[in-house]
C-alpha atoms as a PDB file:
ATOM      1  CA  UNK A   1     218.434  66.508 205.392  1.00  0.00           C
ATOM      2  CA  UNK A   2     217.171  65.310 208.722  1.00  0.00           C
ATOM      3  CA  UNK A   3     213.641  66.814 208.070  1.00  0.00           C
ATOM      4  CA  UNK A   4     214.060  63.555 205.081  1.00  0.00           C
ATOM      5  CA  UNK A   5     215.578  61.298 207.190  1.00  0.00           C
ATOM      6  CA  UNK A   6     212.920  61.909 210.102  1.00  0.00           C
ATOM      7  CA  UNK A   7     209.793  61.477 207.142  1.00  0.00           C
ATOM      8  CA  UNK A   8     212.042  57.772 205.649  1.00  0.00           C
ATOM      9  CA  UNK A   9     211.858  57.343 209.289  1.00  0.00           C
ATOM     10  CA  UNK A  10     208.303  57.536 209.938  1.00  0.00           C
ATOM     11  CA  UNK A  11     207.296  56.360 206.576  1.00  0.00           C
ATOM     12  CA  UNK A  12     209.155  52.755 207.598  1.00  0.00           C
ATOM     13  CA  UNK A  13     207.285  52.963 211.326  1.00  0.00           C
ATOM     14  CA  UNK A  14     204.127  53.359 209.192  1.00  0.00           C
ATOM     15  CA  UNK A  15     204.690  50.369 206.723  1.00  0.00           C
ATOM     16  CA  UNK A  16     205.998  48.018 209.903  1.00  0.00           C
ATOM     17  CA  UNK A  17     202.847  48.403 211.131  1.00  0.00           C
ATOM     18  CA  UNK A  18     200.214  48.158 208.556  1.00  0.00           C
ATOM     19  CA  UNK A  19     201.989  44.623 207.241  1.00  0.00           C
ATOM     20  CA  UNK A  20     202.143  43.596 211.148  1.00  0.00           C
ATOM     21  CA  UNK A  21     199.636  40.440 211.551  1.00  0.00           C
ATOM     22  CA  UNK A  22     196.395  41.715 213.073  1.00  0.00           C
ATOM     23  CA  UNK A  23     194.573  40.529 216.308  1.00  0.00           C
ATOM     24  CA  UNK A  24     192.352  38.087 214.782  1.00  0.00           C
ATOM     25  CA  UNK A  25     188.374  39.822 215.058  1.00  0.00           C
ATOM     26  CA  UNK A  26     186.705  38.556 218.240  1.00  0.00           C
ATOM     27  CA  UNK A  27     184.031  35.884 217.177  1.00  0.00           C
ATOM     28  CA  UNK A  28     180.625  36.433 219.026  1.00  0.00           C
ATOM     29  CA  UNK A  29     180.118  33.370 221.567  1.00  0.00           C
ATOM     30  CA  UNK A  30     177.077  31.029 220.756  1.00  0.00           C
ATOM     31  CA  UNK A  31     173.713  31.408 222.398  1.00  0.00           C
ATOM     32  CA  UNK A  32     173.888  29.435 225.344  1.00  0.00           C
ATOM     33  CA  UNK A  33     173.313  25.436 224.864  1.00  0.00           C
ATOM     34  CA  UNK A  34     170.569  25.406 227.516  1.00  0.00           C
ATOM     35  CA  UNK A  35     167.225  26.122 225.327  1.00  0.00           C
ATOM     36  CA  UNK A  36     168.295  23.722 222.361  1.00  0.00           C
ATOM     37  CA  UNK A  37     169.218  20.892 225.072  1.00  0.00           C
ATOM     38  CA  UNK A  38     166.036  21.199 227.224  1.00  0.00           C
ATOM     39  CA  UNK A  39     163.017  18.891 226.111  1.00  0.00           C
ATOM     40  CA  UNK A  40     160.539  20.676 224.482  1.00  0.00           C
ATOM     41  CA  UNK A  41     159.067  17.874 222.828  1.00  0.00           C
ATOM     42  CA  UNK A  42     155.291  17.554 222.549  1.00  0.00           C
ATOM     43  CA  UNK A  43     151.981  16.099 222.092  1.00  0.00           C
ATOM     44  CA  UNK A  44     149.728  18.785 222.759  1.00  0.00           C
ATOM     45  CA  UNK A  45     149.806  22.158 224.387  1.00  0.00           C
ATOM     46  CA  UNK A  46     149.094  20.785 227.645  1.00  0.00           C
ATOM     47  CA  UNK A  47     152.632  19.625 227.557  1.00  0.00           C
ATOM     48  CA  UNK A  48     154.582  22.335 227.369  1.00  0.00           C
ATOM     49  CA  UNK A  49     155.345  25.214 229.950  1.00  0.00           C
ATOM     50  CA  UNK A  50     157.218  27.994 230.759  1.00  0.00           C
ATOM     51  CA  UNK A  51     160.822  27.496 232.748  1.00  0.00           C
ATOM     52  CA  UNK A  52     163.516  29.578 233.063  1.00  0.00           C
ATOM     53  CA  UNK A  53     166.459  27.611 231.318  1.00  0.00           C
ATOM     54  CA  UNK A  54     169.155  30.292 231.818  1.00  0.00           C
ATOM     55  CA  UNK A  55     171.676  31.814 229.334  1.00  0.00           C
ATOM     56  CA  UNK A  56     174.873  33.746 229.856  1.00  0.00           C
ATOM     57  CA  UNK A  57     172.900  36.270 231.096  1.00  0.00           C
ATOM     58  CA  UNK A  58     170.922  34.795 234.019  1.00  0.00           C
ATOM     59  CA  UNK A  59     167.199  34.328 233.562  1.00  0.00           C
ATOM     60  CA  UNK A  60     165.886  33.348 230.142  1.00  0.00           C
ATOM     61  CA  UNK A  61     162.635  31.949 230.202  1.00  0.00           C
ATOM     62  CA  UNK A  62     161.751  29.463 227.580  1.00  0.00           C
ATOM     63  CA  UNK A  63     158.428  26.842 226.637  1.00  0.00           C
ATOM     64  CA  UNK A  64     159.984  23.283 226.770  1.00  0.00           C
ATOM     65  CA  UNK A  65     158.486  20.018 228.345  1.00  0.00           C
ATOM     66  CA  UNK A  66     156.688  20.846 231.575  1.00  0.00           C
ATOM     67  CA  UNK A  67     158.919  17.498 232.691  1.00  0.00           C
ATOM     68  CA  UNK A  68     161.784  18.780 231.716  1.00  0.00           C
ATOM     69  CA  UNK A  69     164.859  19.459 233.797  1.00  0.00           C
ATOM     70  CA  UNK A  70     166.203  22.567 233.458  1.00  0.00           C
ATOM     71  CA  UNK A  71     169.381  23.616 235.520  1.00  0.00           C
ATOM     72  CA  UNK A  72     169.644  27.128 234.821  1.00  0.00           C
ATOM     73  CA  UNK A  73     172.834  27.467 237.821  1.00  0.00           C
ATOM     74  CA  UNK A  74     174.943  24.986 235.914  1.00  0.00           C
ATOM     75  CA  UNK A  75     174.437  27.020 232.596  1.00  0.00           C
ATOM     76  CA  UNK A  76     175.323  30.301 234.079  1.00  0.00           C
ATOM     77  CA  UNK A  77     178.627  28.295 235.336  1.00  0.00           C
ATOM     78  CA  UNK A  78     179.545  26.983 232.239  1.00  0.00           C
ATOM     79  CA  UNK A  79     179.479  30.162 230.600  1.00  0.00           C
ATOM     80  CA  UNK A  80     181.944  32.081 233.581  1.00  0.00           C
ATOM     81  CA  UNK A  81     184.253  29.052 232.913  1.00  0.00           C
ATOM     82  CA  UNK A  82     184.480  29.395 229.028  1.00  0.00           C
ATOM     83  CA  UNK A  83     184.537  33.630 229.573  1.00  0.00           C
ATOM     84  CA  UNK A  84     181.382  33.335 227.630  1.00  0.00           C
ATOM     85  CA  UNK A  85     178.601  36.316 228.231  1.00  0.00           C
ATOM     86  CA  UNK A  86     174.848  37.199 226.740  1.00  0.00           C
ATOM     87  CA  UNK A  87     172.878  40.365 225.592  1.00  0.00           C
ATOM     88  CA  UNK A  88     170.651  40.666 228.788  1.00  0.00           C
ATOM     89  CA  UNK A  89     167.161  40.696 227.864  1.00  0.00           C
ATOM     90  CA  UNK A  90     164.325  38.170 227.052  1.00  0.00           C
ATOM     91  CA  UNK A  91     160.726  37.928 225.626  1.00  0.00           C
ATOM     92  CA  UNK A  92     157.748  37.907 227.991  1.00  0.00           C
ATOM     93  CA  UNK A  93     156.272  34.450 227.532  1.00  0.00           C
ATOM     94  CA  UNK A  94     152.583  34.180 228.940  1.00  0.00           C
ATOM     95  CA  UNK A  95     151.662  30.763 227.461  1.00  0.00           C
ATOM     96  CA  UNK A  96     153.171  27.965 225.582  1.00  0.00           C
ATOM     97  CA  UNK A  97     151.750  25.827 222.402  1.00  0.00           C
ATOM     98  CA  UNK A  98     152.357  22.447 220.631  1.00  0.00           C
ATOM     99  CA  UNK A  99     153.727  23.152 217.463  1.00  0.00           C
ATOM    100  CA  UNK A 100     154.422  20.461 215.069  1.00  0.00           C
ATOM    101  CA  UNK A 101     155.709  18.323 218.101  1.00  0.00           C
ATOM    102  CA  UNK A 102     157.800  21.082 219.363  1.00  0.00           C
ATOM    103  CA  UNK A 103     156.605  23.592 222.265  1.00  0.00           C
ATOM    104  CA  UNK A 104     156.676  27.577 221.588  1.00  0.00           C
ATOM    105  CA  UNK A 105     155.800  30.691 222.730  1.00  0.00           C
ATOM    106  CA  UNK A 106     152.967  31.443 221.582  1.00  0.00           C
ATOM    107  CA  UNK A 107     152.772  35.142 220.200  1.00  0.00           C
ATOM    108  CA  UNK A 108     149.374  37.902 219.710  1.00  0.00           C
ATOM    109  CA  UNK A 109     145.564  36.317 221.042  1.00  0.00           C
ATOM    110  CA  UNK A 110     145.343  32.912 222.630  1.00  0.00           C
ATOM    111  CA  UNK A 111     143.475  30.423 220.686  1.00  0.00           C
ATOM    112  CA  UNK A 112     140.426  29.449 222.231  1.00  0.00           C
ATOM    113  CA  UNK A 113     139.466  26.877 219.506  1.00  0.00           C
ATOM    114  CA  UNK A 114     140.441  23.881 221.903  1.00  0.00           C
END
């Protein structure tokens, strides 16, 4: 009989458990604001340039507006205040292009067409 009572016992512990509310699943913080908030507006290739806007992370080069401001320390301390953190790691950008009025990297052979 106590063999029984122990397995009610455990069976109850079990079921308790599996209808407790569950730790909601962690949501994956948002790429830092930095890249999408920097100018990278453009005219021609001549305006655009390579800066290190920051992420989470720490560096994190990007091709914006060779005027723009970029404050990569004030990005790195607005993630530590929200908690937020990056995947550490970035793309080697050698050269910039005008694209549709928006700078980007440009990727494979340089055009020489200019």
């Amino acid at each position: 009989m106590r063999l029984r009572t122990a397995l009610v016992a455990l069976c109850l512990a079990i079921g308790a458990a599996a209808c407790a509310p569950q730790a909601a699943a962690p949501v994956a913080p948002p790429p830092a604001a930095a890249p999408a908030a920097v100018d990278a507006s453009c005219r021609v290739a001549s305006d655009c340039a390579v800066k290190n806007v920051g992420n989470c992370c720490g560096y994190f080069p990007a091709c914006v507006n060779k005027d723009a401001a970029v404050d990569p320390d004030a990005v790195r301390a607005s993630c530590e205040s929200s908690g937020m953190a990056s995947v550490c790691g970035w793309k080697d950008i050698q050269s910039c292009d005008c694209v549709q009025g928006r700078c980007q990297a440009v990727h494979g052979p340089l055009r020489t067409d200019r």
